[in-house]
N, C-alpha and C. Protein backbone atom coordinates (compact mmCIF):
# COMPACT_ATOMS: atom_id res chain seq x y z
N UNK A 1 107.96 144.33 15.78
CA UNK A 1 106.66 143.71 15.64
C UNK A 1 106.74 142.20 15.88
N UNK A 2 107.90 141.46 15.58
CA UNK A 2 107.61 140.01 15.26
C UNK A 2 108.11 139.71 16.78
N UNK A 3 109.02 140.59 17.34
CA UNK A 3 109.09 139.95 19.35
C UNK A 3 107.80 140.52 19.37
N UNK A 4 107.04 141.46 19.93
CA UNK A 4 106.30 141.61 20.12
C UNK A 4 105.16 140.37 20.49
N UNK A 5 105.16 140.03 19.22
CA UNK A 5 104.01 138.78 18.52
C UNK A 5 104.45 137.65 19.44
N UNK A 6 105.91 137.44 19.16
CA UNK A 6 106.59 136.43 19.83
C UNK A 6 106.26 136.12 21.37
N UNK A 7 106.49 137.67 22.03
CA UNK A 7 105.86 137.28 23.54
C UNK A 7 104.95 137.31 24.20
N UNK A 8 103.35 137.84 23.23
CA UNK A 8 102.32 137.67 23.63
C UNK A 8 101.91 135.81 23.07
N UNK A 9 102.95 135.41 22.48
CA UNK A 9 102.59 133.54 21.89
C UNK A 9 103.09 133.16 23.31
N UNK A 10 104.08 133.89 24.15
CA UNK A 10 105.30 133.16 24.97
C UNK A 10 104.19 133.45 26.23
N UNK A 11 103.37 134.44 26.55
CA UNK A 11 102.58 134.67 27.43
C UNK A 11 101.47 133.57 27.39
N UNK A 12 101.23 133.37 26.66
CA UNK A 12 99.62 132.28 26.71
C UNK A 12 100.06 130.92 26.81
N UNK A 13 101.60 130.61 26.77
CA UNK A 13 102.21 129.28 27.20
C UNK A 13 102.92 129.04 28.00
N UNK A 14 102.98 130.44 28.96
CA UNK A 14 103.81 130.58 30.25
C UNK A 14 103.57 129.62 31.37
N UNK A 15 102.25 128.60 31.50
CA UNK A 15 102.30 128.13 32.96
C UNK A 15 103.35 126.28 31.79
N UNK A 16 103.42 126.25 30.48
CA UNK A 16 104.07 125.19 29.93
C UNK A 16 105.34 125.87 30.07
N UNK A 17 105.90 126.71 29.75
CA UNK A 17 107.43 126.97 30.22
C UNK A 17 107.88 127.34 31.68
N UNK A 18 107.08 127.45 32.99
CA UNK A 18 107.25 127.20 34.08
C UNK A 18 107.25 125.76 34.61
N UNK A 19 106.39 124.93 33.93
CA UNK A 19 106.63 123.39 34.34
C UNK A 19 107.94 123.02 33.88
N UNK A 20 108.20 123.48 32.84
CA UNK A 20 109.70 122.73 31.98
C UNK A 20 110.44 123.43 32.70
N UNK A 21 110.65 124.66 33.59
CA UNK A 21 111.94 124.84 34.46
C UNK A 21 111.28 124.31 35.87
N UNK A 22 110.60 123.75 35.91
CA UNK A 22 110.38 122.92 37.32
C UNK A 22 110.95 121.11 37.31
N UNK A 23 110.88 121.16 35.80
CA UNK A 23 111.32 119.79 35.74
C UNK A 23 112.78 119.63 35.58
N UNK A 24 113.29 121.22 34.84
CA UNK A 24 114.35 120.65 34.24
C UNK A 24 115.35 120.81 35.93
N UNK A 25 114.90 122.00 36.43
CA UNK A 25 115.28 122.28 38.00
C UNK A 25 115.23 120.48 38.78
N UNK A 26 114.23 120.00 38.93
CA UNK A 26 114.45 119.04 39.92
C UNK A 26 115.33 117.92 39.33
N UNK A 27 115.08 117.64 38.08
CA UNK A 27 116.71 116.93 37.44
C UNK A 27 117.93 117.35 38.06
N UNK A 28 118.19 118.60 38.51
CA UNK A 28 119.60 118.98 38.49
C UNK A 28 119.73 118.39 40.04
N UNK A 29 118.68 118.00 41.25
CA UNK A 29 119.17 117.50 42.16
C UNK A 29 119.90 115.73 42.42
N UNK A 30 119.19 115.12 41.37
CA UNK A 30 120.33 114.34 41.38
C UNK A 30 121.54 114.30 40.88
N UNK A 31 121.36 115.02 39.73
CA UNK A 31 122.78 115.28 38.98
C UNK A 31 123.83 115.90 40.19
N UNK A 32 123.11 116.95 41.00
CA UNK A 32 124.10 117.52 41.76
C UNK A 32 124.77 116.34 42.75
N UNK A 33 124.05 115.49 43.64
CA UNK A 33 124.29 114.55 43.97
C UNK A 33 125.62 113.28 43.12
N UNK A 34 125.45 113.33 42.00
CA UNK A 34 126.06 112.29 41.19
C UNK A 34 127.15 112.86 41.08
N UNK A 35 127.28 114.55 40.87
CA UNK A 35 128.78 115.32 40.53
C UNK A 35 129.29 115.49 42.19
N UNK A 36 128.63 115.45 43.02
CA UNK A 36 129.87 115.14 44.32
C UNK A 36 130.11 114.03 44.82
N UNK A 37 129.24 113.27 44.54
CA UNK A 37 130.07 111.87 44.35
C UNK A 37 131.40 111.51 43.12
N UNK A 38 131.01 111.73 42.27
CA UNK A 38 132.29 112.22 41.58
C UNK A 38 133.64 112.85 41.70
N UNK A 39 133.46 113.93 42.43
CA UNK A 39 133.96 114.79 42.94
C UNK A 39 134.96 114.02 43.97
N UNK A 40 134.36 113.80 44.90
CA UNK A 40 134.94 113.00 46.17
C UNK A 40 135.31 111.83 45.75
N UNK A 41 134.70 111.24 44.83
CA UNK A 41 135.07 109.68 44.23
C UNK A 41 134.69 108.49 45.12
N UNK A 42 133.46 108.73 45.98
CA UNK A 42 133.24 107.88 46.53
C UNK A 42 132.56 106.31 45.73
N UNK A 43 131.92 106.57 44.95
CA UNK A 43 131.48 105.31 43.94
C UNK A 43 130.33 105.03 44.42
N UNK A 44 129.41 106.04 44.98
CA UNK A 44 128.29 105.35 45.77
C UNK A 44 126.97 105.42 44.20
N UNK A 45 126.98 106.77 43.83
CA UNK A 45 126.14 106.97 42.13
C UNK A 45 127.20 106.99 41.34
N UNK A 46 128.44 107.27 41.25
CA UNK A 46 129.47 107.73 39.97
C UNK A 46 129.85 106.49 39.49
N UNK A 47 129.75 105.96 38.57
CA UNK A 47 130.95 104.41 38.05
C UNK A 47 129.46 103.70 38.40
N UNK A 48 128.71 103.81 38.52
CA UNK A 48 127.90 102.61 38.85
C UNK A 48 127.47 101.98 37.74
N UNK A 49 126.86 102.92 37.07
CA UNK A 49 126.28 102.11 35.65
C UNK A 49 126.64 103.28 34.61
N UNK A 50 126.96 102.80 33.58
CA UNK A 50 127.68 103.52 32.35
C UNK A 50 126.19 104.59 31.86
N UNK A 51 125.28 103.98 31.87
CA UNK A 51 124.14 104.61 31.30
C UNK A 51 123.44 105.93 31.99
N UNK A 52 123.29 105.19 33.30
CA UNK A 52 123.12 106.27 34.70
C UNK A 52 124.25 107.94 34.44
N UNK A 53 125.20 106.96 34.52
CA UNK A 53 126.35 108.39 34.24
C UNK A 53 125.96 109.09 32.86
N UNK A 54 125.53 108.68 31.98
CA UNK A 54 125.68 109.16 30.62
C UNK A 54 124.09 110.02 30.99
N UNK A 55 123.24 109.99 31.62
CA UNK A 55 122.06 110.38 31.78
C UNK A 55 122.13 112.00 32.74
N UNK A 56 122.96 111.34 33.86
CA UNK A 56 123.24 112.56 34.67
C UNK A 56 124.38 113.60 34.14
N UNK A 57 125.02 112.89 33.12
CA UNK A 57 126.10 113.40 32.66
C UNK A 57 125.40 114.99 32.26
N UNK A 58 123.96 114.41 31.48
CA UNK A 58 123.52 114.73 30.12
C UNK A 58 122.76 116.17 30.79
N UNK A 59 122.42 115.90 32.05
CA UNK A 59 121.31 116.94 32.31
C UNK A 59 121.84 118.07 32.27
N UNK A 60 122.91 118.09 32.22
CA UNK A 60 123.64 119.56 32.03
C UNK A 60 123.33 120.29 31.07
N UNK A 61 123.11 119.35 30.25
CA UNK A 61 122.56 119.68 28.97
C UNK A 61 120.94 120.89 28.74
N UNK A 62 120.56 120.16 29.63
CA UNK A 62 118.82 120.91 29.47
C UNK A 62 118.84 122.43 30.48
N UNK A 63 120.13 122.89 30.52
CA UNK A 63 119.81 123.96 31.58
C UNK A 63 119.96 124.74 30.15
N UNK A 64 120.67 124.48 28.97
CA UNK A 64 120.56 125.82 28.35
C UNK A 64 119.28 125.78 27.77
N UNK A 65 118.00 125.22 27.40
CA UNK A 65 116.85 125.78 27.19
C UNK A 65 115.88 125.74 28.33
N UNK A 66 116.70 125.85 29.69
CA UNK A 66 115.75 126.39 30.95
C UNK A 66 116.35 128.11 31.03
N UNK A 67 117.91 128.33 30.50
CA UNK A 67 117.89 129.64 30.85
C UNK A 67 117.30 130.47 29.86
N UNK A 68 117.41 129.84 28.47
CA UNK A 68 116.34 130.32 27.43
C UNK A 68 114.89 130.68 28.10
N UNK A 69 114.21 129.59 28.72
CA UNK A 69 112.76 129.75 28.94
C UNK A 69 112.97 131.07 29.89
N UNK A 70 113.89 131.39 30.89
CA UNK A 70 113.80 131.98 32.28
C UNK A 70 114.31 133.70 31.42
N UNK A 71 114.87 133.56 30.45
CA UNK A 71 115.53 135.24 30.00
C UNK A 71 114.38 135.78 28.91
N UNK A 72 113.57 134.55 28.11
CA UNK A 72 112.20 135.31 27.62
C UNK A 72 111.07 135.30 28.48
N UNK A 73 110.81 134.70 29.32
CA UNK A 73 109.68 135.00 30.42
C UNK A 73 110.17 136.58 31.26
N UNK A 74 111.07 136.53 31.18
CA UNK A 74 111.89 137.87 32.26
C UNK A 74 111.22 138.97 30.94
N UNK A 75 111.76 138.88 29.94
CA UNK A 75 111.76 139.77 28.22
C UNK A 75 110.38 140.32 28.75
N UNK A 76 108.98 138.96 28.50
CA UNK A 76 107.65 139.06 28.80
C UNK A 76 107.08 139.92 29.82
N UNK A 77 107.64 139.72 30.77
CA UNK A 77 107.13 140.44 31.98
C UNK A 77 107.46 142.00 31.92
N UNK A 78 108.87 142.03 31.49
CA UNK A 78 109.14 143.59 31.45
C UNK A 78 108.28 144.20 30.27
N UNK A 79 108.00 143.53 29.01
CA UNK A 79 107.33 144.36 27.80
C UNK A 79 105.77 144.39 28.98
N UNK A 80 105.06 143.42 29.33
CA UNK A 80 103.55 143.68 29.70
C UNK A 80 103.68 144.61 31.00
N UNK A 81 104.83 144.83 31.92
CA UNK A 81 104.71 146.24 32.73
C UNK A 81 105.01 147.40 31.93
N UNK A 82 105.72 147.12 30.83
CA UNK A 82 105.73 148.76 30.34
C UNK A 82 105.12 149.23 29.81
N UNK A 83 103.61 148.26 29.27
CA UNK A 83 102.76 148.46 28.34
C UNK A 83 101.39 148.92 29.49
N UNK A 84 101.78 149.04 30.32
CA UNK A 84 100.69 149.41 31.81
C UNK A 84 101.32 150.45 31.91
């Protein structure tokens, strides 16, 4: 009963947890950028500014409540087709 409840709350705030994996998604293109510069060690984004790094470092961070948002929206969709 209480998922249930849970993913008809998660349904009526679905186009707010599609923006937050649109945002947290386009973060990861600079980060990706910053980790092959890294990578290669060219110094063009990596070493530049201590803060910059600590920022891109960080975005790694926000993918675990984008795969959260992306495995209960998946949950959502399968309970409202089986309920058809």
């Amino acid at each position: 009963m209480f998922l249930k409840d849970f993913l008809v709350k998660w349904e009526k705030k679905l186009t707010l947890s599609l923006g937050f994996l649109v945002v947290t998604h386009l973060a990861q293109i600079p980060h990706f950028l910053w980790g092959g510069d890294a990578l290669l060690e060219s110094g063009i984004i990596y070493k530049v500014n201590p803060v910059l790094d600590f920022v891109l470092y960080g975005i790694d961070l926000i993918e675990i409540p984008a795969i959260i948002v992306v495995v209960v929206s998946f949950a959502s969709t399968l309970r409202r087709k089986s309920e058809q």
